[in-house]
Protein backbone atom coordinates (compact mmCIF):
# COMPACT_ATOMS: atom_id res chain seq x y z
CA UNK A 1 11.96 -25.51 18.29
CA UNK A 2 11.87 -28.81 15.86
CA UNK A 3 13.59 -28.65 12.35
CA UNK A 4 11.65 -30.54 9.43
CA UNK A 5 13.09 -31.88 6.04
CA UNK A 6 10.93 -33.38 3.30
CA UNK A 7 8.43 -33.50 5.70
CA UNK A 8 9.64 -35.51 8.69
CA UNK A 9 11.02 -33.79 11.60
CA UNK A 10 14.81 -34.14 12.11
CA UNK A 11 15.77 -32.55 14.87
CA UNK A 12 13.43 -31.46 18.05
CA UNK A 13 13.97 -29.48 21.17
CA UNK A 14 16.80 -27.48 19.65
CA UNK A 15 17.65 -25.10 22.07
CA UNK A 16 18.25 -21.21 21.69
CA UNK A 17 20.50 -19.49 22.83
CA UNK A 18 18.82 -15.83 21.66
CA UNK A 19 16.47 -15.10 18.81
CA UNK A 20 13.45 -12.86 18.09
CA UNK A 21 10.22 -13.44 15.96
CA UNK A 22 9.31 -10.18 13.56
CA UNK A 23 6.02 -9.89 12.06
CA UNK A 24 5.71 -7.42 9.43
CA UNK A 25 2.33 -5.99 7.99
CA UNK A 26 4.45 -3.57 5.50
CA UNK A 27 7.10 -6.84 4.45
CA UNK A 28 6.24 -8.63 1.57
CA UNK A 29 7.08 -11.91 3.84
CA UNK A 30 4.63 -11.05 7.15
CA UNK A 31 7.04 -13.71 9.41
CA UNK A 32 11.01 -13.47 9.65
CA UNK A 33 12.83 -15.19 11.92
CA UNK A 34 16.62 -14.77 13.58
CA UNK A 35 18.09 -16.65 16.56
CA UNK A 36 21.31 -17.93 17.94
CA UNK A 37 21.62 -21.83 18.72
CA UNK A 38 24.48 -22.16 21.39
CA UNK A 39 25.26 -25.73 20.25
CA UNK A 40 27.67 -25.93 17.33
CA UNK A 41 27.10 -29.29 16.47
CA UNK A 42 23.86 -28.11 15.01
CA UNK A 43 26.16 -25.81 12.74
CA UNK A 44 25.38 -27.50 8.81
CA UNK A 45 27.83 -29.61 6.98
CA UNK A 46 25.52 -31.45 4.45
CA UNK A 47 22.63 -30.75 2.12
CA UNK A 48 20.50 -33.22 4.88
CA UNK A 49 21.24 -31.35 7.66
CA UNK A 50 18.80 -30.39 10.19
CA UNK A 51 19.57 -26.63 9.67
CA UNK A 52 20.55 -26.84 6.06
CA UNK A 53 18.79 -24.54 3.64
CA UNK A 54 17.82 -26.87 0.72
CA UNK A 55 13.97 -27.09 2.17
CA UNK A 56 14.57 -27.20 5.74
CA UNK A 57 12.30 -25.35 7.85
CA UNK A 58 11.62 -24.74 11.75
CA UNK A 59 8.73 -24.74 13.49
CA UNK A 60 9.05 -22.39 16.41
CA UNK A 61 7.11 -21.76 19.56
CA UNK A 62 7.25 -19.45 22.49
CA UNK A 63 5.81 -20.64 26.18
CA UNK A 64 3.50 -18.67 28.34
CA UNK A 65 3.52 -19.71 32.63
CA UNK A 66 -0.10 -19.44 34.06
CA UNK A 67 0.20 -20.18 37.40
CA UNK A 68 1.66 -23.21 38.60
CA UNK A 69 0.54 -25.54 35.11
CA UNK A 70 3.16 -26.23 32.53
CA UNK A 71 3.86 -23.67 29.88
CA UNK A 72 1.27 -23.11 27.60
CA UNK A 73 3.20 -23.42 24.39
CA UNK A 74 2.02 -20.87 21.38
CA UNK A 75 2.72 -21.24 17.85
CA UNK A 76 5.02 -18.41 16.85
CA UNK A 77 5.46 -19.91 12.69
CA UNK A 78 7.10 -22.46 10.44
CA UNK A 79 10.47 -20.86 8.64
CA UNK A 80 12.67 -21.89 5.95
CA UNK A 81 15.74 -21.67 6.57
CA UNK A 82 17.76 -19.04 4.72
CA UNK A 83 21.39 -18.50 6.01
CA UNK A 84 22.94 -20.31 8.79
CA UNK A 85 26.70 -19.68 9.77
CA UNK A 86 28.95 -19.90 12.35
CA UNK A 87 32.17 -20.83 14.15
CA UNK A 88 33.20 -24.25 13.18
CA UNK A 89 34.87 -25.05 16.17
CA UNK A 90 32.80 -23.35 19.39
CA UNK A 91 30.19 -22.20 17.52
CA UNK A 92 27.28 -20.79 18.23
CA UNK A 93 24.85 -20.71 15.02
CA UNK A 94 23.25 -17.76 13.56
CA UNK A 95 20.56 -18.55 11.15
CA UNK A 96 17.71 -16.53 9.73
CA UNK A 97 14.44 -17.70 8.40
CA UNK A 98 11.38 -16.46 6.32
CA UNK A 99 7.56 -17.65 6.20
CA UNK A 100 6.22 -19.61 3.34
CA UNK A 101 5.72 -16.11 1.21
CA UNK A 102 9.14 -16.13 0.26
CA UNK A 103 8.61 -19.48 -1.64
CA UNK A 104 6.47 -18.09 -3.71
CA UNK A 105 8.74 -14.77 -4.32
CA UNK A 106 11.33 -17.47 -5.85
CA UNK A 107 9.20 -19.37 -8.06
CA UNK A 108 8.46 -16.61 -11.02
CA UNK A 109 5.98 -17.36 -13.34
CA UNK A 110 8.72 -18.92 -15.94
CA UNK A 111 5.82 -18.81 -18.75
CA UNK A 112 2.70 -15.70 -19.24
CA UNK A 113 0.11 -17.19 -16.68
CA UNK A 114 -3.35 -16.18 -16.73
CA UNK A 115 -6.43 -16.09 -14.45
CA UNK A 116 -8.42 -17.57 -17.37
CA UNK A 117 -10.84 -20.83 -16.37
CA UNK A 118 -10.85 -19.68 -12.32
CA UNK A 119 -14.14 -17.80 -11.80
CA UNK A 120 -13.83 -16.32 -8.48
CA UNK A 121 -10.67 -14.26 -6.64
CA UNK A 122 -10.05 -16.97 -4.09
CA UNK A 123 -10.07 -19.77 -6.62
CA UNK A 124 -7.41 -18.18 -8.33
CA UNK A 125 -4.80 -17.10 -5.48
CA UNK A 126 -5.22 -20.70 -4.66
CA UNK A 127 -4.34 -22.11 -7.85
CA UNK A 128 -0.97 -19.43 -8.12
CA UNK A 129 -0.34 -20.66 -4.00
CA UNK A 130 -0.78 -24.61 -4.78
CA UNK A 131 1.19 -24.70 -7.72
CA UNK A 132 3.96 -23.62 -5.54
CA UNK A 133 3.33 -25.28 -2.60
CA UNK A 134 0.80 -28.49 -3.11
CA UNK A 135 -0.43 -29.00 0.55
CA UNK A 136 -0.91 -25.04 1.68
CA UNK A 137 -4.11 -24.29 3.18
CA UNK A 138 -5.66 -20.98 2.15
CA UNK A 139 -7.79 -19.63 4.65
CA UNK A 140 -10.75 -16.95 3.24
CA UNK A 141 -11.45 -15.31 6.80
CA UNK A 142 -13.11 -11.79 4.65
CA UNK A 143 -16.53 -10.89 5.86
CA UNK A 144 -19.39 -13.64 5.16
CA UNK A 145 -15.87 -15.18 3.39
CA UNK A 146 -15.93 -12.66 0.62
CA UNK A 147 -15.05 -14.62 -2.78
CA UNK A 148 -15.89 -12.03 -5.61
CA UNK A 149 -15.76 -12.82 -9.41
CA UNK A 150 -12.00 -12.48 -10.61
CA UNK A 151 -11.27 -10.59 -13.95
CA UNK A 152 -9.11 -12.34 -16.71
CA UNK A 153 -5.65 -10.89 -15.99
CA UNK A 154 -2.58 -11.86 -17.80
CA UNK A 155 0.60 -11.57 -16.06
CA UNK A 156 4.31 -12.03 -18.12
CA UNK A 157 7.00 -14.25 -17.25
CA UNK A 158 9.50 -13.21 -14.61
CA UNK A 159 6.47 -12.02 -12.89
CA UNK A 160 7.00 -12.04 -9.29
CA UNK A 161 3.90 -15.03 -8.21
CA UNK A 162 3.37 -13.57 -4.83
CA UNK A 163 3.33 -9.75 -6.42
CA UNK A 164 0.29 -11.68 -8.27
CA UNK A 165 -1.27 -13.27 -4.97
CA UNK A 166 -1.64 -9.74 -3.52
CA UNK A 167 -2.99 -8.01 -6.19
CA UNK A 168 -6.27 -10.88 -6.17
CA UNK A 169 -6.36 -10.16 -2.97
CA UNK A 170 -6.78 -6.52 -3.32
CA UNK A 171 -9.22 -6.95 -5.72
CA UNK A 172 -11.18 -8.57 -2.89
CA UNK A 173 -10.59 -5.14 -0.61
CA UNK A 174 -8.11 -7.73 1.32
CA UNK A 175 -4.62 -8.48 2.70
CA UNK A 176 -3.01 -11.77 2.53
CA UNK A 177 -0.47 -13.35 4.66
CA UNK A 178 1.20 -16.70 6.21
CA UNK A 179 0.08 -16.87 9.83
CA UNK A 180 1.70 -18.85 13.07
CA UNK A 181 0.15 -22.01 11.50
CA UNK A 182 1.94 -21.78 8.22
CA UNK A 183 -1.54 -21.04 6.54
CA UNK A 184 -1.80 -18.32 4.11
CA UNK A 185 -4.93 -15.96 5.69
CA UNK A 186 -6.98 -14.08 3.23
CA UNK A 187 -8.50 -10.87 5.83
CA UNK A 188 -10.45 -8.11 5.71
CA UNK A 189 -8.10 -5.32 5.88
CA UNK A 190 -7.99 -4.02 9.40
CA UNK A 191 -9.08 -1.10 10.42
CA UNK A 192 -9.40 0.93 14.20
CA UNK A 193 -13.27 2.10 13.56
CA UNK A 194 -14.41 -1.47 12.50
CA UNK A 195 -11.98 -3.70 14.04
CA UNK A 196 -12.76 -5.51 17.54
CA UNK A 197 -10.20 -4.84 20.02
CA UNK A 198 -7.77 -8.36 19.98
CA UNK A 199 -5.48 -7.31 23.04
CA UNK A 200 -5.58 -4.16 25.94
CA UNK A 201 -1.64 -3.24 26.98
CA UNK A 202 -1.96 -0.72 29.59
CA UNK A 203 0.24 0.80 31.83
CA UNK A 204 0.65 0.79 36.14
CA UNK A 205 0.36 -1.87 37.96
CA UNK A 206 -0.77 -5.26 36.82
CA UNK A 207 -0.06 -3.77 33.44
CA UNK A 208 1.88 -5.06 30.26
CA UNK A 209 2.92 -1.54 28.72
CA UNK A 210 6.72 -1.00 29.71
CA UNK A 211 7.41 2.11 27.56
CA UNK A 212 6.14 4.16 24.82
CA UNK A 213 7.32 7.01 22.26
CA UNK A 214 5.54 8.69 19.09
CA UNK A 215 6.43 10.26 16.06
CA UNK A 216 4.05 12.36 13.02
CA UNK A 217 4.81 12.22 9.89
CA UNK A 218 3.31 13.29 6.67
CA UNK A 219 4.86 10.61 4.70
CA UNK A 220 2.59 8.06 3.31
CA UNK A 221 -0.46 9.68 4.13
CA UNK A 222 -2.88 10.27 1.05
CA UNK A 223 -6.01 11.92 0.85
CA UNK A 224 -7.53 10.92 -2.03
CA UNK A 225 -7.08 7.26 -3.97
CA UNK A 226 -7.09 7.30 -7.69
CA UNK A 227 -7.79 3.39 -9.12
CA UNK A 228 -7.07 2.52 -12.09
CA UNK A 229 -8.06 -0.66 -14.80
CA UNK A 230 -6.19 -1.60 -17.41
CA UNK A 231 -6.46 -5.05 -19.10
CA UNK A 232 -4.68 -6.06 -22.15
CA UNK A 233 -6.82 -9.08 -21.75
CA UNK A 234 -9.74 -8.15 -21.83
CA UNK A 235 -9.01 -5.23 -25.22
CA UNK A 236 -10.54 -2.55 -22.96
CA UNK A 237 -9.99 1.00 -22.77
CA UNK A 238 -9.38 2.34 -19.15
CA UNK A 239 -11.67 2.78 -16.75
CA UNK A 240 -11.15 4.53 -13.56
CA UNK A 241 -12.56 5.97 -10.61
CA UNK A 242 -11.62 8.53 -7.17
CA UNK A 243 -12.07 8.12 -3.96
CA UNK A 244 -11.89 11.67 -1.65
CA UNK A 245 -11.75 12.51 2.33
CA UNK A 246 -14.49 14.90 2.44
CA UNK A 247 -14.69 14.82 5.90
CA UNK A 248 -15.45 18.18 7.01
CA UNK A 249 -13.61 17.70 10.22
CA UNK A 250 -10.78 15.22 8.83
CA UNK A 251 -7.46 17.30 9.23
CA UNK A 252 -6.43 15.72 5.70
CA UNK A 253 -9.46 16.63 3.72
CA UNK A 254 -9.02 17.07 0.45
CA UNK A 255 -8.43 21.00 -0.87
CA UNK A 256 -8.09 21.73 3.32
CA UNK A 257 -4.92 22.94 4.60
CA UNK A 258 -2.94 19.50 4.34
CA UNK A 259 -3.24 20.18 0.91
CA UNK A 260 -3.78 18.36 -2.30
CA UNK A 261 -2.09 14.50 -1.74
CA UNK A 262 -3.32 11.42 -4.12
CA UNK A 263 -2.20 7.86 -3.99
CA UNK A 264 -2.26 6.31 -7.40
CA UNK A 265 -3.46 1.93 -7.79
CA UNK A 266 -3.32 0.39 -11.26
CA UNK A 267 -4.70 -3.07 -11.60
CA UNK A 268 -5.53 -5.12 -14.70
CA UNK A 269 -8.32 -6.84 -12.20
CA UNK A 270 -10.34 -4.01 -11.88
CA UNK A 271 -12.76 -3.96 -15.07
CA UNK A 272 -15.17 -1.42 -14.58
CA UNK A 273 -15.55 2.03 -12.82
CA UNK A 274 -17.33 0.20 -10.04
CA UNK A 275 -15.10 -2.32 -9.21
CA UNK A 276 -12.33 1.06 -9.37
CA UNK A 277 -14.73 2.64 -6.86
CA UNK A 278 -15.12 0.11 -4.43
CA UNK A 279 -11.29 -0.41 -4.50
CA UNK A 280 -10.44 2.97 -4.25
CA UNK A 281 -12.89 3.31 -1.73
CA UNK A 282 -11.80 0.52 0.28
CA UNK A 283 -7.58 1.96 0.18
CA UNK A 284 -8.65 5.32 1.35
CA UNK A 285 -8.94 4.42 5.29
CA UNK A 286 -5.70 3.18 5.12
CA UNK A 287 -4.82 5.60 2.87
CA UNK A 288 -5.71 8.73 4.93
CA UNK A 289 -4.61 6.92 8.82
CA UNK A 290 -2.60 9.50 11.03
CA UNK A 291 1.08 8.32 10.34
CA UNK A 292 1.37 8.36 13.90
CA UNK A 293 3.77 5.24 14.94
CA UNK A 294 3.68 4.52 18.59
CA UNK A 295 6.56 2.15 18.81
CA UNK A 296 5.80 1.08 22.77
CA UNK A 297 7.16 -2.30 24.67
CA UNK A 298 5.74 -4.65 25.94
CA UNK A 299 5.42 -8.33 27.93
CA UNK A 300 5.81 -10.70 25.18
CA UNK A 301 2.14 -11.99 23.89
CA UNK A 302 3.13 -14.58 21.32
CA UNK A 303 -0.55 -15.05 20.30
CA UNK A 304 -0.40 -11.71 19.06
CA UNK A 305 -0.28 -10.87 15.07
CA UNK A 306 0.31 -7.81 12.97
CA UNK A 307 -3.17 -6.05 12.01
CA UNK A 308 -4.63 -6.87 15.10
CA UNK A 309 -6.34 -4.07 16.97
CA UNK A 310 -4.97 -3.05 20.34
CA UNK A 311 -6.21 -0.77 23.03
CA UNK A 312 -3.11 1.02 24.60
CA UNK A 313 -4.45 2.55 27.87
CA UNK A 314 -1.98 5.66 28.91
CA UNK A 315 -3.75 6.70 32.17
CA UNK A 316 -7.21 7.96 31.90
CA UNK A 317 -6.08 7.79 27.53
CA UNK A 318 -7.42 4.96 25.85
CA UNK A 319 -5.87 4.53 22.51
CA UNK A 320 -6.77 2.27 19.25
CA UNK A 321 -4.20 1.37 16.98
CA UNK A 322 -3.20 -1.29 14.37
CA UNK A 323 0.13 -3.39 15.38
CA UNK A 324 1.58 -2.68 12.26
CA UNK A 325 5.31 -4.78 13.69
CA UNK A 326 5.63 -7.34 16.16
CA UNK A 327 8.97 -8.37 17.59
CA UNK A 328 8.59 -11.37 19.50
CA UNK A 329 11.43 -12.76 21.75
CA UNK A 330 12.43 -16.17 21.88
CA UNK A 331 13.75 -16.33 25.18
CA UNK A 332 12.26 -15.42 28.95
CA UNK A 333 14.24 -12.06 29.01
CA UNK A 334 13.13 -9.33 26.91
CA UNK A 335 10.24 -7.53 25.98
CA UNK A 336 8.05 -7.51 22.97
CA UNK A 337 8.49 -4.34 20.56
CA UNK A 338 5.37 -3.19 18.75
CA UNK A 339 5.15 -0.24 16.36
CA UNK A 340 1.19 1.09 16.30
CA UNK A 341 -0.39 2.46 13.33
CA UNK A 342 -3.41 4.41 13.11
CA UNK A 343 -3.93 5.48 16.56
CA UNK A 344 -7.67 6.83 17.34
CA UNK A 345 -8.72 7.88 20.84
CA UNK A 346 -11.57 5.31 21.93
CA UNK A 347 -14.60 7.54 23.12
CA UNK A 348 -15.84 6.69 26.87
């Protein structure tokens, strides 16, 4: 672990005592770091410090042994740092971190900012990203890169900027996110019946699966999206449109016996009742997924990020789900906890 400030690295090597890497699909901030640094002379004094929180940030990776080579080293993220604290005399140092997101959480638009002058949805979440951050690198990795036109939205001041990032990159049917390289990763948003399988955990020998447990709920499962424009920009009245699970077999189709359960979007970037459509459309998957979590451990895979698809193999069972959490340790003991989303038998 190496600790940068202003851009030159200030400490490197930094050992850890204990520490775990979270990544979070359903967190504003995908990447959140804690971990315990044995060594108190590492514990902050000044503003300069390498563990200070006035722009200092770690870059963290986690080894993996093949064989008799030396550790292949993956990248597990690059965190500010947000609270370090400790004993002053023994020590050790606690400290907790966030990915880049949270910079842009802090910087509210202080004046009304518009989408006016940026003609497509990527141009725009870059401008909002670089005014914040100068150097990111925004990464469009939709379908055939995806870029649709973007509607001219105004938001107010106070507005949370990232709150504004996400919403462009709805409009585009799409997640966004800081990944292990510190770049922020416009995707498709994943999905078991389209998405290729990233990882297999399986269980018996040679395995990685070292325990399991599920739970149903009904919570937060919809089955039908209502989307909704409304731009004061543009002086136009509403527009609209629904998208239903009419799947005869699906056990949430709408008027069966789950009942009657819509999700409602508003968006000032959706002008038209197609552009409503398509969005509603493209929330419904997600929208109608079994809130089945299968929260299962596993050996540590650093390489592995939330939204990825997994196939859990349970015996003869093969199981698809989306990683919807990722705890990633920092030392050699420990295993990796997951928590699945989505879950869909894989047929033979």
């Amino acid at each position: 672990m190496d600790a940068y400030y202003g851009g030159q690295r200030v400490a490197e090597d930094i050992p850890i005592q204990d520490g775990t890497v979270t990544l979070d699909r359903g967190s504003k901030v995908r990447r959140s770091i804690s971990l315990t640094v044995p060594d108190v002379k590492y514990l902050p004094w000044n503003a300069s410090d390498p563990l200070a929180v006035y722009g200092q940030t770690l870059v963290v990776s986690r080894g993996i042994v093949t064989g008799n080579s030396p550790p292949e080293m993956i990248p597990c993220g690059t965190f500010r740092i947000d609270e370090p604290s400790g004993d002053t005399h023994f020590g050790p140092v606690v400290l907790s971190g966030k990915s880049s997101e949270a910079s842009l959480q802090d910087d509210r638009f202080m004046v009304p900012m518009t989408t006016r002058g940026y003609n497509t949805c990527v141009e725009a979440i870059t401008y909002l990203i670089r005014l914040t951050l100068p150097s990111a690198i925004i990464a469009n990795e939709t379908v055939g890169s995806r870029n649709p036109t973007c509607a001219v939205v105004i938001w107010d001041a106070q507005t949370d900027r990232w709150d504004a990032v996400t919403r462009l990159a709805t409009a585009m049917n799409a997640e966004i996110y800081v990944d292990a390289l510190d770049r922020f990763v416009i995707r498709d948003l994943p999905a078991v019946s389209s998405e290729a399988v990233a990882w297999d955990i399986a269980d018996g020998d040679g395995g990685t699966l070292m325990s399991s447990a599920r739970t149903m709920s009904r919570t937060s499962v919809y089955n039908a999206v209502v989307a909704t424009g409304e731009s004061t920009a543009h002086y136009m009245a509403p527009v609209s449109a629904v998208a239903y699970d009419n799947a005869p077999a699906s056990p949430t189709r709408w008027g069966g016996p789950y009942g009657k359960v819509p999700k409602f979007y508003t968006s000032g970037l959706l002008l038209t009742p197609g552009a409503c459509q398509v969005a509603a459309d493209g929330m419904l998957f997600d929208a109608i997924a079994p809130n089945v979590q299968t929260a299962i451990e596993a050996s540590p895979n650093p390489a592995m990020e939330a939204g990825d698809c997994l196939r859990i193999v349970y015996g003869d069972r093969k199981e698809l789900s989306i990683a919807q959490t990722v705890v990633i340790p920092l030392t050699a003991e420990g295993a990796a906890s997951l928590t699945l989303r989505g879950g869909k038998e894989e047929e033979a």
